[in-house]
Protein backbone atom coordinates (compact mmCIF):
# COMPACT_ATOMS: atom_id res chain seq x y z
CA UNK A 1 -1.64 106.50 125.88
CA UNK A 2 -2.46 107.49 129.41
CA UNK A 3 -1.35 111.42 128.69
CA UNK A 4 -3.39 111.60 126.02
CA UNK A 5 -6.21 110.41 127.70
CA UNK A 6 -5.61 112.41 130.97
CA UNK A 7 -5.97 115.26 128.59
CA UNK A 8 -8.64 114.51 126.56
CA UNK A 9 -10.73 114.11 129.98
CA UNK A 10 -9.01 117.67 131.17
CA UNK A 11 -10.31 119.19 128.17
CA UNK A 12 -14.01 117.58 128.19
CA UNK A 13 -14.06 118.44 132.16
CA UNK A 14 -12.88 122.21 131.63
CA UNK A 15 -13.70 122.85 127.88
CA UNK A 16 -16.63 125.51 128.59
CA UNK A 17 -14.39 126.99 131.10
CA UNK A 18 -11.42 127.13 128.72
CA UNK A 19 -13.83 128.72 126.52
CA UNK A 20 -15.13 131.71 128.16
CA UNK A 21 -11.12 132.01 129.53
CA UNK A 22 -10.39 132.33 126.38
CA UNK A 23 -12.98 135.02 125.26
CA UNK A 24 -12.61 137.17 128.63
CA UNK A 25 -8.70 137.23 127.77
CA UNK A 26 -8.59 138.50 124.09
CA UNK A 27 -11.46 141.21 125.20
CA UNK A 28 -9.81 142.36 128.58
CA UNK A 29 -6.57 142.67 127.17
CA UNK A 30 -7.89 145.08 124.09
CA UNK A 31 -8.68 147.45 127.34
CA UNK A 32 -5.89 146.97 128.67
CA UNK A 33 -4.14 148.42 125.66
CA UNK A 34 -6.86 151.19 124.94
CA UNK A 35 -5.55 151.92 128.91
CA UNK A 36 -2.04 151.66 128.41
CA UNK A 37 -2.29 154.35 125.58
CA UNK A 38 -4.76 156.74 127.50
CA UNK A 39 -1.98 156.54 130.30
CA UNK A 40 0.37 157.37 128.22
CA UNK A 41 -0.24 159.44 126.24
CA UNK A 42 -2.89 161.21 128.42
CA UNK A 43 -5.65 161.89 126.21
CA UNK A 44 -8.47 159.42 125.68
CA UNK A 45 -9.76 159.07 122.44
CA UNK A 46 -11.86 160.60 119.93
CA UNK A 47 -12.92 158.62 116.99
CA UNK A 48 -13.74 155.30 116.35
CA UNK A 49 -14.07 153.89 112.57
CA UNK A 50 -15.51 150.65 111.93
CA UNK A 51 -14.44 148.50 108.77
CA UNK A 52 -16.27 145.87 106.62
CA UNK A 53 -14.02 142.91 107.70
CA UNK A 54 -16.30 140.83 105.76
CA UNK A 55 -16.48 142.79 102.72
CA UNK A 56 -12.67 143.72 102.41
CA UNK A 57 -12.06 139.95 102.96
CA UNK A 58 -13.82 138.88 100.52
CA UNK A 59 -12.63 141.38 97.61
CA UNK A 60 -8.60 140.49 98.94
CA UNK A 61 -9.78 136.74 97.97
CA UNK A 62 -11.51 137.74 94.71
CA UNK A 63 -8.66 140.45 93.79
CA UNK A 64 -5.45 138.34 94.81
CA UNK A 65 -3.81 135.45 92.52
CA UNK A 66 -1.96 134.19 95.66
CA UNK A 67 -4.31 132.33 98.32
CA UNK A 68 -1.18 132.55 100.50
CA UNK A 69 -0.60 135.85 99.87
CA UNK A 70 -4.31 137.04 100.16
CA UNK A 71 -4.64 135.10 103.80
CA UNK A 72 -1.51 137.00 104.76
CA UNK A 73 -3.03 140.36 104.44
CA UNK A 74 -6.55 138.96 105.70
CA UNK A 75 -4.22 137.97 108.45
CA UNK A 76 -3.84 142.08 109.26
CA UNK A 77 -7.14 143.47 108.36
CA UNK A 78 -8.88 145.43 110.93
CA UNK A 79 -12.40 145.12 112.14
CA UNK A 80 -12.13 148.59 114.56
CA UNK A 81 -10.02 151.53 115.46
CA UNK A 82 -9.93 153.54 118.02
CA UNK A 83 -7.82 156.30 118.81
CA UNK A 84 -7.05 160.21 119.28
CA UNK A 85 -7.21 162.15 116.28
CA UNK A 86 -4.94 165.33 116.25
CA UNK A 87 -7.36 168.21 114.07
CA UNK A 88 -4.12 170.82 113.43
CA UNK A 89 -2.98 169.64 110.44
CA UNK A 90 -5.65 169.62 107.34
CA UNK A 91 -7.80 166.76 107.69
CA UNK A 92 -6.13 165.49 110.68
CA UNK A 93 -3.90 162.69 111.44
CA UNK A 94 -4.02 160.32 113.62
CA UNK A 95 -1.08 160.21 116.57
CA UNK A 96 -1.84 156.82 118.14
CA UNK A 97 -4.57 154.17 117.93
CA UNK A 98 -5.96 150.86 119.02
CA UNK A 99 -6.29 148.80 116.08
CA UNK A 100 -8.61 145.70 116.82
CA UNK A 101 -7.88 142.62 114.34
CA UNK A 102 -10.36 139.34 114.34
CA UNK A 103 -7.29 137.27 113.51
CA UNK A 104 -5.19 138.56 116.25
CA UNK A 105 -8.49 138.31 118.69
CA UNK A 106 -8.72 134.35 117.92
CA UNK A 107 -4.96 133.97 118.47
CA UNK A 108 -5.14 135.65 122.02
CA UNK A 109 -8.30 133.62 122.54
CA UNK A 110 -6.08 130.47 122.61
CA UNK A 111 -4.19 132.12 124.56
CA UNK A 112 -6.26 132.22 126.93
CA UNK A 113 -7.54 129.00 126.74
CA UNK A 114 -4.05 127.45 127.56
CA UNK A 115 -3.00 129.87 130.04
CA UNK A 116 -6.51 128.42 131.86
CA UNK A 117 -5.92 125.05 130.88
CA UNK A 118 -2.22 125.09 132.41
CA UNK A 119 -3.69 126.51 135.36
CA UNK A 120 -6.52 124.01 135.75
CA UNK A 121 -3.45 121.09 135.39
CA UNK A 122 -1.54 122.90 138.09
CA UNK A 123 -4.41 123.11 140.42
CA UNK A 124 -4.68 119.30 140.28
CA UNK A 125 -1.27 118.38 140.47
CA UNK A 126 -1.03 116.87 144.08
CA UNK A 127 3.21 117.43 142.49
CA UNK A 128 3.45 120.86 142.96
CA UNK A 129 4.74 121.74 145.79
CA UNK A 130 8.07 122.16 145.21
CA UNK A 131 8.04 123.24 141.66
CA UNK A 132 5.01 125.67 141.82
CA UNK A 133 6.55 128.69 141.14
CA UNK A 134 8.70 127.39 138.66
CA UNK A 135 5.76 125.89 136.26
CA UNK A 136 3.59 129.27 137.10
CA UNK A 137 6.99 131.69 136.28
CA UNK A 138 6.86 129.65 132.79
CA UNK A 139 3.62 129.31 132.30
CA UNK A 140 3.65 133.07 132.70
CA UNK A 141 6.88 134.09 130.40
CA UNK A 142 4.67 131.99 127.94
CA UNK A 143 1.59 133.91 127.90
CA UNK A 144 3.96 137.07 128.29
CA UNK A 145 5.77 136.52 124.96
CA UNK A 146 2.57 135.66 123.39
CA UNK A 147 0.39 138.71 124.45
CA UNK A 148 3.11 141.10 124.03
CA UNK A 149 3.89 139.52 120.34
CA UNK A 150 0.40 140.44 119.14
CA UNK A 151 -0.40 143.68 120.16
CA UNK A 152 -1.86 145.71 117.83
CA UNK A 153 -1.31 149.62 118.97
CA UNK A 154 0.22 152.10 116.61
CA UNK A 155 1.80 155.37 116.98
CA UNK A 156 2.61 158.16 114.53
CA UNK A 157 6.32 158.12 115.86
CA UNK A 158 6.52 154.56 114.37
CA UNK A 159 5.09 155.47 111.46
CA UNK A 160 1.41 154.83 112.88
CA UNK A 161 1.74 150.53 111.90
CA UNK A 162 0.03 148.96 114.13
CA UNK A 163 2.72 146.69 116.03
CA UNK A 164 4.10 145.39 119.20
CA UNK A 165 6.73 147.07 119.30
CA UNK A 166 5.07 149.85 119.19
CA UNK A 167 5.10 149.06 123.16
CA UNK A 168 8.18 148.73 123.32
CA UNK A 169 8.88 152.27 122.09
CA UNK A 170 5.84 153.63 124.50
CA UNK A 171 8.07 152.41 127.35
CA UNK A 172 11.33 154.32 126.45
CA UNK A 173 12.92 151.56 124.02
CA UNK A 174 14.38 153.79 121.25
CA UNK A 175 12.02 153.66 118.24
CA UNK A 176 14.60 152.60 115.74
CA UNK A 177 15.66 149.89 117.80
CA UNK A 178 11.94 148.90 118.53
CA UNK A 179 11.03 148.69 114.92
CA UNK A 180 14.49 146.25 114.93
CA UNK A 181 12.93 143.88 116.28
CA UNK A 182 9.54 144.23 114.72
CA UNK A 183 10.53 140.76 112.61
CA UNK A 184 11.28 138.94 115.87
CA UNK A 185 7.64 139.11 116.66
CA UNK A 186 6.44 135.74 115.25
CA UNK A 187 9.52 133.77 116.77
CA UNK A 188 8.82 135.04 120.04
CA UNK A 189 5.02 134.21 120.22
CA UNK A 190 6.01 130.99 118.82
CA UNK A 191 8.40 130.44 121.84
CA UNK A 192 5.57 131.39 124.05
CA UNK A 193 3.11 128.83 122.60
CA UNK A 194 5.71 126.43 123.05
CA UNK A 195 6.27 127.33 126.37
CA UNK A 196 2.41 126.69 127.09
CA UNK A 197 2.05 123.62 125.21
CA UNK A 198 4.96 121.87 126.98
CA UNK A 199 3.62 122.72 130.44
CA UNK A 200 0.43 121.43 128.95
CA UNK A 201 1.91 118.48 127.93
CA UNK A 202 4.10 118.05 130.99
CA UNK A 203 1.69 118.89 133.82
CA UNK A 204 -0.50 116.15 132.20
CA UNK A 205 2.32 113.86 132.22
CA UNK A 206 3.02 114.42 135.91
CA UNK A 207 -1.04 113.72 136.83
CA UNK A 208 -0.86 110.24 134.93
CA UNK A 209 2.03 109.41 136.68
CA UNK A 210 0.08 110.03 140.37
CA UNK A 211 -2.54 108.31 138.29
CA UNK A 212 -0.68 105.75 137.69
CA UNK A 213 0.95 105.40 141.16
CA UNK A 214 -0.72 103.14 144.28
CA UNK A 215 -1.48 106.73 145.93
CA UNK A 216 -2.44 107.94 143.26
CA UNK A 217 -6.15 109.75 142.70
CA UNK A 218 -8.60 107.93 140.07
CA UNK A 219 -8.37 110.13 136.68
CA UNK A 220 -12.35 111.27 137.20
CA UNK A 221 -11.31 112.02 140.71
């Protein structure tokens, strides 16, 4: 099938590229929340804790009869934390914190990756023209509802669990109503994969089709 093979060669042709997309975008956007919360809340942090991901892994695996239910809290285990600390109150507490998960990391990594790839089948659609800002609006509501979905800031006002909405709340959105739609989260970063792997899937279906036309550009062109 000429899609298929239009993005099999895509992929091959961009995959280191896609790659180090991928990486740069789950790192940069970890600052950008660390940022959003020293904005914010207009302190910038003072401690950082590091946790044996590897280690509490492997004694959730060992310690829980449910595989299923063992991956799911794998799923939320943290690997750092860094936040602001507030010293009044006994030991202290902590009032808001970036929480940074390895599982959440790999799923804004393919993020990323087909954000870039999307953008790489844009930038050789000879199609464009008329539709650009159409497939780059959706290509961007799609990384959007993804990015948003998973991040993983907390706050003491919503009872310091690391969430997305916590974000939500950080921009005004009452907190009850925030925490609301806490259980939206995985629909909506669902929709925004779709989103991405449609365009994916489209914008290589409009490249076999110049392909495939007499004007049409050879695929290794």
């Amino acid at each position: 099938m000429i899609i298929l093979r239009t993005l099999n060669h895509s992929f091959k042709s961009h995959y280191k590229a896609l790659l180090l997309h991928g990486v740069g975008f789950a790192l940069l956007f970890q600052v950008f929340m660390m940022l959003a919360l020293i904005v914010r809340f207009q302190a910038v942090p003072n401690y950082v804790t590091f946790y044996d991901w590897i280690g509490n892994a492997q004694w959730i695996l060992q310690s829980t009869p449910s595989l299923r239910d063992a991956l799911g809290i794998i799923w939320e285990e943290w690997l750092i934390e860094i936040g602001k600390m507030n010293y009044d109150y006994g030991t202290g507490i902590s009032e808001w914190s970036l929480n940074i998960v390895p599982s959440r990391l790999l799923v804004l990594g393919l993020l990323g990756a087909m954000t870039s790839w999307c953008l790489v089948l844009m930038r050789q659609d000879t199609h464009t023209q008329g539709t650009s800002a159409t497939l780059h609006a959706t290509t961007g509501l799609g990384t959007l509802l993804v990015a948003i979905t998973n991040a993983t800031m907390s706050w003491v006002v919503c009872c310091a669990t690391p969430s997305w909405v916590v974000g939500l709340a950080m921009l005004g959105l009452g907190v009850s109503t925030s925490l609301a739609l806490e259980t939206m989260g995985p629909l909506l970063s669902g929709l925004g994969f779709g989103l991405l792997f449609t365009m994916i899937i489209v914008l290589a279906w409009r490249k076999s089709r110049a392909f495939a036309s007499p004007k049409g550009k050879p695929l290794h062109a």
